[in-house]
N, C-alpha and C. Protein backbone atom coordinates (compact mmCIF):
# COMPACT_ATOMS: atom_id res chain seq x y z
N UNK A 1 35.50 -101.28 -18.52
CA UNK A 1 34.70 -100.97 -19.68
C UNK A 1 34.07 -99.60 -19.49
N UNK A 2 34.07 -98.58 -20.64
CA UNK A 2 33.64 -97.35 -20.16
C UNK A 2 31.83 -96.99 -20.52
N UNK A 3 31.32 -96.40 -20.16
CA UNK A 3 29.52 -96.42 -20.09
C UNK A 3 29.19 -96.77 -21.56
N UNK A 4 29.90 -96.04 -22.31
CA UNK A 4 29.29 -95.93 -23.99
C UNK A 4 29.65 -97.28 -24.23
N UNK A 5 30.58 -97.88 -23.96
CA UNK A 5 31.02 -99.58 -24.50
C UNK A 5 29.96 -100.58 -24.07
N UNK A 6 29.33 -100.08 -22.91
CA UNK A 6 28.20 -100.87 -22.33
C UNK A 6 27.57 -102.04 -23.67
N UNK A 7 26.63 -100.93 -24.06
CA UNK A 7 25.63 -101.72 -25.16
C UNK A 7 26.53 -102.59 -26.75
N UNK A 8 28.19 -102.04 -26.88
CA UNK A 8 28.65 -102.63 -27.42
C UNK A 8 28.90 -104.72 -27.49
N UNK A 9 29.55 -104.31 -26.39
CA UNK A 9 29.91 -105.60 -25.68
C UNK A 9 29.11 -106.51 -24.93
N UNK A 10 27.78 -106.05 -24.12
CA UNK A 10 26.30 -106.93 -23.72
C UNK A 10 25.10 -106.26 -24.49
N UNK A 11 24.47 -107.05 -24.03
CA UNK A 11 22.90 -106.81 -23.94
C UNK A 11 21.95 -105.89 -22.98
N UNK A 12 23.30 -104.86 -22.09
CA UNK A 12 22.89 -104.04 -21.11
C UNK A 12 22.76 -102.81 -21.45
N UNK A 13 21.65 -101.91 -20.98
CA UNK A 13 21.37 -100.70 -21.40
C UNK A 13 21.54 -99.73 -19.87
N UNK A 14 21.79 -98.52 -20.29
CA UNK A 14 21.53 -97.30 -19.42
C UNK A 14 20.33 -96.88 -19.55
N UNK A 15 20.39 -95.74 -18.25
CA UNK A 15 19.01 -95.04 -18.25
C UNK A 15 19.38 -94.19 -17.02
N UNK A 16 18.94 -93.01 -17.54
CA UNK A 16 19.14 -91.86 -16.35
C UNK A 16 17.91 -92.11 -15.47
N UNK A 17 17.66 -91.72 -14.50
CA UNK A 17 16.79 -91.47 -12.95
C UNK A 17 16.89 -90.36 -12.38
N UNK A 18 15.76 -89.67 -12.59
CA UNK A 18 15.35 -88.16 -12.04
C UNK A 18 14.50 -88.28 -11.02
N UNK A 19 15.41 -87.96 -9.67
CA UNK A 19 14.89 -88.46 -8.51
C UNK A 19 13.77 -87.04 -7.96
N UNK A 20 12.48 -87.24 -7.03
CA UNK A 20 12.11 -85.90 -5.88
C UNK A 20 11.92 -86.34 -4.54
N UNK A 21 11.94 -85.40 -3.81
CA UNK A 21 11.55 -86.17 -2.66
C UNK A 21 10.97 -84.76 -1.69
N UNK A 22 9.98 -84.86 -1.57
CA UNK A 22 9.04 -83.56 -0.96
C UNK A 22 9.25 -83.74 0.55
N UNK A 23 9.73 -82.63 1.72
CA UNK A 23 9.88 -82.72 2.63
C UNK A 23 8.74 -81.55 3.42
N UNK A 24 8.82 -82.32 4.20
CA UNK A 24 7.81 -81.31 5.32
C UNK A 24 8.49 -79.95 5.86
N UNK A 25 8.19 -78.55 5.73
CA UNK A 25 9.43 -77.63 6.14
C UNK A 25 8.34 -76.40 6.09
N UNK A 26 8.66 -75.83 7.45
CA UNK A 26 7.57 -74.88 7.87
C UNK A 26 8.56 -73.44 8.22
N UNK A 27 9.70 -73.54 7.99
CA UNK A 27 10.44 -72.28 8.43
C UNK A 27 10.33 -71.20 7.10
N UNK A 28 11.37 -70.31 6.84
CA UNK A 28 11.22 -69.65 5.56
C UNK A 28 12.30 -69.83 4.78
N UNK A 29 12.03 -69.69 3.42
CA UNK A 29 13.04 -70.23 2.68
C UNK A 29 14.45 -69.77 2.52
N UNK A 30 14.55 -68.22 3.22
CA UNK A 30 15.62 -67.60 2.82
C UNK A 30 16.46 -67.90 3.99
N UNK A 31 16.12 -68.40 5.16
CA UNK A 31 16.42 -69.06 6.24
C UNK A 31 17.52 -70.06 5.74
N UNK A 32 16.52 -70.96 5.14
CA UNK A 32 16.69 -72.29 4.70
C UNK A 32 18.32 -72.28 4.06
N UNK A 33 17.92 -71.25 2.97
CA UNK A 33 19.10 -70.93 1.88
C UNK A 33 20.42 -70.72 2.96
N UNK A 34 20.39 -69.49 3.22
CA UNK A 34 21.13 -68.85 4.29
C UNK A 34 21.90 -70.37 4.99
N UNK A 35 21.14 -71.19 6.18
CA UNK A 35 22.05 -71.93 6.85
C UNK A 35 22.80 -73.15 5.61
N UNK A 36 22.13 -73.42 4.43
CA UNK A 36 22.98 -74.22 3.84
C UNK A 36 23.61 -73.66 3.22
N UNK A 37 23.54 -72.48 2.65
CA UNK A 37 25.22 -71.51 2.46
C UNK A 37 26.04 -71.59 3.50
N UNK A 38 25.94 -71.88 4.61
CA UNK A 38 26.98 -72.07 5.54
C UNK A 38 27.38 -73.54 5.44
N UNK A 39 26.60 -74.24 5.58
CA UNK A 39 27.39 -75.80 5.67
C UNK A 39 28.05 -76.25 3.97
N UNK A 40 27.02 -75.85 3.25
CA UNK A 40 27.57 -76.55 1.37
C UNK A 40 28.57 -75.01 0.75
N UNK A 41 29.59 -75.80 0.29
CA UNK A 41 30.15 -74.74 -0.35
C UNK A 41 29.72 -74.03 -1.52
N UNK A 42 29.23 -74.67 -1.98
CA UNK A 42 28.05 -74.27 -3.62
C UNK A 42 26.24 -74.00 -3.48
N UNK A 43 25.89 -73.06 -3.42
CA UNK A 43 24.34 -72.81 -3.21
C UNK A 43 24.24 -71.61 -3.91
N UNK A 44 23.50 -72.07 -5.19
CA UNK A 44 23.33 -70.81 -6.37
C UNK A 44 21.76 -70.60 -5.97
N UNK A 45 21.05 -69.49 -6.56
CA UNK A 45 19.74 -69.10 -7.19
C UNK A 45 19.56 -69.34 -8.52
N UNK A 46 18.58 -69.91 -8.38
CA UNK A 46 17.88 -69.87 -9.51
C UNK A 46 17.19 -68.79 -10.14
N UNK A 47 17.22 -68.10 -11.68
CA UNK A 47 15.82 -67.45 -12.07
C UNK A 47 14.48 -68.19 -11.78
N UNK A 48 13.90 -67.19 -11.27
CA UNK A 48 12.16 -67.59 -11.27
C UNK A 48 11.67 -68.31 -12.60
N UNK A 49 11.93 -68.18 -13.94
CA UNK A 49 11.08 -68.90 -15.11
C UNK A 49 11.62 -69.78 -15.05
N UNK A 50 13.16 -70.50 -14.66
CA UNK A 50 14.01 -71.40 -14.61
C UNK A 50 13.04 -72.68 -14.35
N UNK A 51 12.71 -72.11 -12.69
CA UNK A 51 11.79 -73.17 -11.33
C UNK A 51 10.51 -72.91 -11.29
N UNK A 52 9.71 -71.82 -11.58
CA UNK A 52 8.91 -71.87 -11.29
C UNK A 52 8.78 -71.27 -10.01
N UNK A 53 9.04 -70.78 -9.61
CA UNK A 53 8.90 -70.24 -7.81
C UNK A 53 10.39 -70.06 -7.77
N UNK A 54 10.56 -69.71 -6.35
CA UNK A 54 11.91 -69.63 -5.34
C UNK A 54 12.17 -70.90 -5.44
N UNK A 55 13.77 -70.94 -5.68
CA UNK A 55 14.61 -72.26 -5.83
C UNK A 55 16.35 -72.17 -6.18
N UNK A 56 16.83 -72.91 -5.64
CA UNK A 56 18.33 -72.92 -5.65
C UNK A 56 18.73 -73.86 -5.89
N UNK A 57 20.23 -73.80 -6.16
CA UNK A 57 20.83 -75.37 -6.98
C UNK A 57 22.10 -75.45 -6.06
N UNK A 58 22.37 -76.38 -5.65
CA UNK A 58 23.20 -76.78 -4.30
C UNK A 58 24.59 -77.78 -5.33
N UNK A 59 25.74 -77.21 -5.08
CA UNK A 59 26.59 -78.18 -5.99
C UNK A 59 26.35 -78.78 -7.64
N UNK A 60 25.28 -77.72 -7.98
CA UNK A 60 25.04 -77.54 -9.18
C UNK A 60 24.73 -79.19 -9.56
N UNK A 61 24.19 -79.85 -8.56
CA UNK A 61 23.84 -81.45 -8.69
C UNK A 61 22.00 -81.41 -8.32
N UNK A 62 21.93 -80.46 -7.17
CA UNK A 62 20.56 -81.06 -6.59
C UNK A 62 19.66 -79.21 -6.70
N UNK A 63 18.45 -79.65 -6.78
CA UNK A 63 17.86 -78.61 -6.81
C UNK A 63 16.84 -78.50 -5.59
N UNK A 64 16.67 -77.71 -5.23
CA UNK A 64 16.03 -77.20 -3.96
C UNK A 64 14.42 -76.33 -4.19
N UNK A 65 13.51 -76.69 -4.73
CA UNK A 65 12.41 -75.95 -4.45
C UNK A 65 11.32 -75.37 -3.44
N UNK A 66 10.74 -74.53 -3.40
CA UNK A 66 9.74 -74.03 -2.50
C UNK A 66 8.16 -74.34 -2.97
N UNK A 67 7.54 -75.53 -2.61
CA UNK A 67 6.77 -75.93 -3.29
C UNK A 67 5.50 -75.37 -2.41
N UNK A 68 5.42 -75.06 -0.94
CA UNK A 68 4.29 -73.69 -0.66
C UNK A 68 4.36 -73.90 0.97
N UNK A 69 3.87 -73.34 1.87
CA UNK A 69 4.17 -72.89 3.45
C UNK A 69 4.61 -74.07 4.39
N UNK A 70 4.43 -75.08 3.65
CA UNK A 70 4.46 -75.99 4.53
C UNK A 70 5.57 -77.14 3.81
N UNK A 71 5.85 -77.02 2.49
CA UNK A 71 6.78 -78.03 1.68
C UNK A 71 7.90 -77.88 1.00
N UNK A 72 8.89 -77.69 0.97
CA UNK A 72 9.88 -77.97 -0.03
C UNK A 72 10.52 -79.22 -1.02
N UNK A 73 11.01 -79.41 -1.93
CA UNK A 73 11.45 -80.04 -2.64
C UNK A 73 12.71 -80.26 -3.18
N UNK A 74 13.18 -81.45 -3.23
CA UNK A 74 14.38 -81.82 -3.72
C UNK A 74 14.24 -82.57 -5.06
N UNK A 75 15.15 -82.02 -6.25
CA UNK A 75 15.12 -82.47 -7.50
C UNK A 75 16.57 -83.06 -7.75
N UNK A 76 16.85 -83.97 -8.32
CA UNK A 76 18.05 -84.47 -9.24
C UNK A 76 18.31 -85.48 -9.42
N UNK A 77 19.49 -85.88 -10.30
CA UNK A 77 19.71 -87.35 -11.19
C UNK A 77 19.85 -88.12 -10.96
N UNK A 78 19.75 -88.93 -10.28
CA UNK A 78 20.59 -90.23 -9.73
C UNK A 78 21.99 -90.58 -10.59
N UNK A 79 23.23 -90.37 -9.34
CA UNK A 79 24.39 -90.83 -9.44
C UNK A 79 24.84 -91.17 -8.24
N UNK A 80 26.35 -91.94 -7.42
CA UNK A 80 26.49 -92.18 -6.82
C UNK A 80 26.84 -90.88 -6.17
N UNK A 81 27.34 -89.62 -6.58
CA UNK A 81 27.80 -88.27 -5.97
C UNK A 81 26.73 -87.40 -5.79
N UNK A 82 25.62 -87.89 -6.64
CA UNK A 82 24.16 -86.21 -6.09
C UNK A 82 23.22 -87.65 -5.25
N UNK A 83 23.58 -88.79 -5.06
CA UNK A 83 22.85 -89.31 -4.02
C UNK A 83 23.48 -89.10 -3.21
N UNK A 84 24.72 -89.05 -2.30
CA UNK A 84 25.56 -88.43 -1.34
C UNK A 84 25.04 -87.30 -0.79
N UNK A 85 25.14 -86.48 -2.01
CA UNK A 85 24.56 -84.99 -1.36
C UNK A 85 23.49 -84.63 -1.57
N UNK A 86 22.20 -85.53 -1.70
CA UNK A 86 20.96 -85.27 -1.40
C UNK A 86 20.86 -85.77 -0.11
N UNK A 87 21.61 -87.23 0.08
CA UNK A 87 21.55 -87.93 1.75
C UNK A 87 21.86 -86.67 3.11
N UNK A 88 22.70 -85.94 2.16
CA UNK A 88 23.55 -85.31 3.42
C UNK A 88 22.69 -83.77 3.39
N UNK A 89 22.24 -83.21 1.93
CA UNK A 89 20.93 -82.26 2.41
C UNK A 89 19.93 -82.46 3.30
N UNK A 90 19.10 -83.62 3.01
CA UNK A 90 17.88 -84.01 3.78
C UNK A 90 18.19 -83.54 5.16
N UNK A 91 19.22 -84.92 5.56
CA UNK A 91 19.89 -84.43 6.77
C UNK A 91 19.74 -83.18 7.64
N UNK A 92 20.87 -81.93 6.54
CA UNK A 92 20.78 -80.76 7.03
C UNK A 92 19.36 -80.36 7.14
N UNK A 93 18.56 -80.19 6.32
CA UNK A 93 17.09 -79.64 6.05
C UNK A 93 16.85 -80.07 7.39
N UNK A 94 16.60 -81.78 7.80
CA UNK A 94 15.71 -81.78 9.12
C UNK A 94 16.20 -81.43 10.24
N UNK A 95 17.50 -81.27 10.28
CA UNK A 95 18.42 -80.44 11.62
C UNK A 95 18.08 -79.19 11.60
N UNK A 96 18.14 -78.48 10.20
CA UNK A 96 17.92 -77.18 10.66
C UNK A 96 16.18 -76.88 10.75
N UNK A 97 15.46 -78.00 10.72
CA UNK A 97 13.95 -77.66 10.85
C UNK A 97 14.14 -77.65 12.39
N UNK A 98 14.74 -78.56 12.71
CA UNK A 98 14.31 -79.41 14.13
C UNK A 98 15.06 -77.85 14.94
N UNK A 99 16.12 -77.35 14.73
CA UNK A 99 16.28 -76.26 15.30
C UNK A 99 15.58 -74.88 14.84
N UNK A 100 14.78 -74.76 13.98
CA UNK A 100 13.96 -73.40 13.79
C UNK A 100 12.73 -74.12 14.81
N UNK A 101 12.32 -74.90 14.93
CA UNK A 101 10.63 -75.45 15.80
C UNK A 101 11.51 -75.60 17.34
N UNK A 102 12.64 -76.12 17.29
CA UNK A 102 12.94 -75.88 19.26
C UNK A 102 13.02 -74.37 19.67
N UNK A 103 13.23 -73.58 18.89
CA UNK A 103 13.07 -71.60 19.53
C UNK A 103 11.77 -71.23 19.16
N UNK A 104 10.70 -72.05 18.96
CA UNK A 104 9.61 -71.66 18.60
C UNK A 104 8.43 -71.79 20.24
């Protein structure tokens, strides 16, 4: 059955889910950018009026903000493919924290 047939055929509805999840991150952001341009094949910039601050869009699924010296942020939709690659950002984010604070 395809999504739009949903509400045809039951009594079941959709609903999108706009996920965040604020991480602890003390390095600098262009850092940040930089090593996940190496691991993700897709890591755009954002315009500043876009975000609001410094921010990038990773696989054009998840968004990446700089929320101030000590925080960053992760924005996007819930699906089974930008939950994948938010699982597998986080990830990177705390590897590459955990290696900017061990040369510290």
């Amino acid at each position: 059955m395809a999504l739009d047939d949903l509400h045809v055929f039951s009594q079941l509805s959709t609903e999108n889910i706009s996920q965040r999840i604020t991480i602890a991150y003390i390095g600098a952001f262009g850092v940040l950018k930089h090593r996940l341009k190496q691991i993700f094949e897709s890591v755009e910039s954002l315009p500043d009026e876009e975000s609001e601050g410094p921010a990038f869009r990773v696989h054009e699924r998840l968004t990446v903000k700089y929320e101030s010296e000590k925080h960053i942020s992760l924005h996007w939709r819930s699906d089974p493919i930008s939950d994948m690659v938010s699982d597998s950002l986080i990830i990177s984010i705390l590897l590459i924290l955990i290696l900017i604070t061990s040369y510290c």
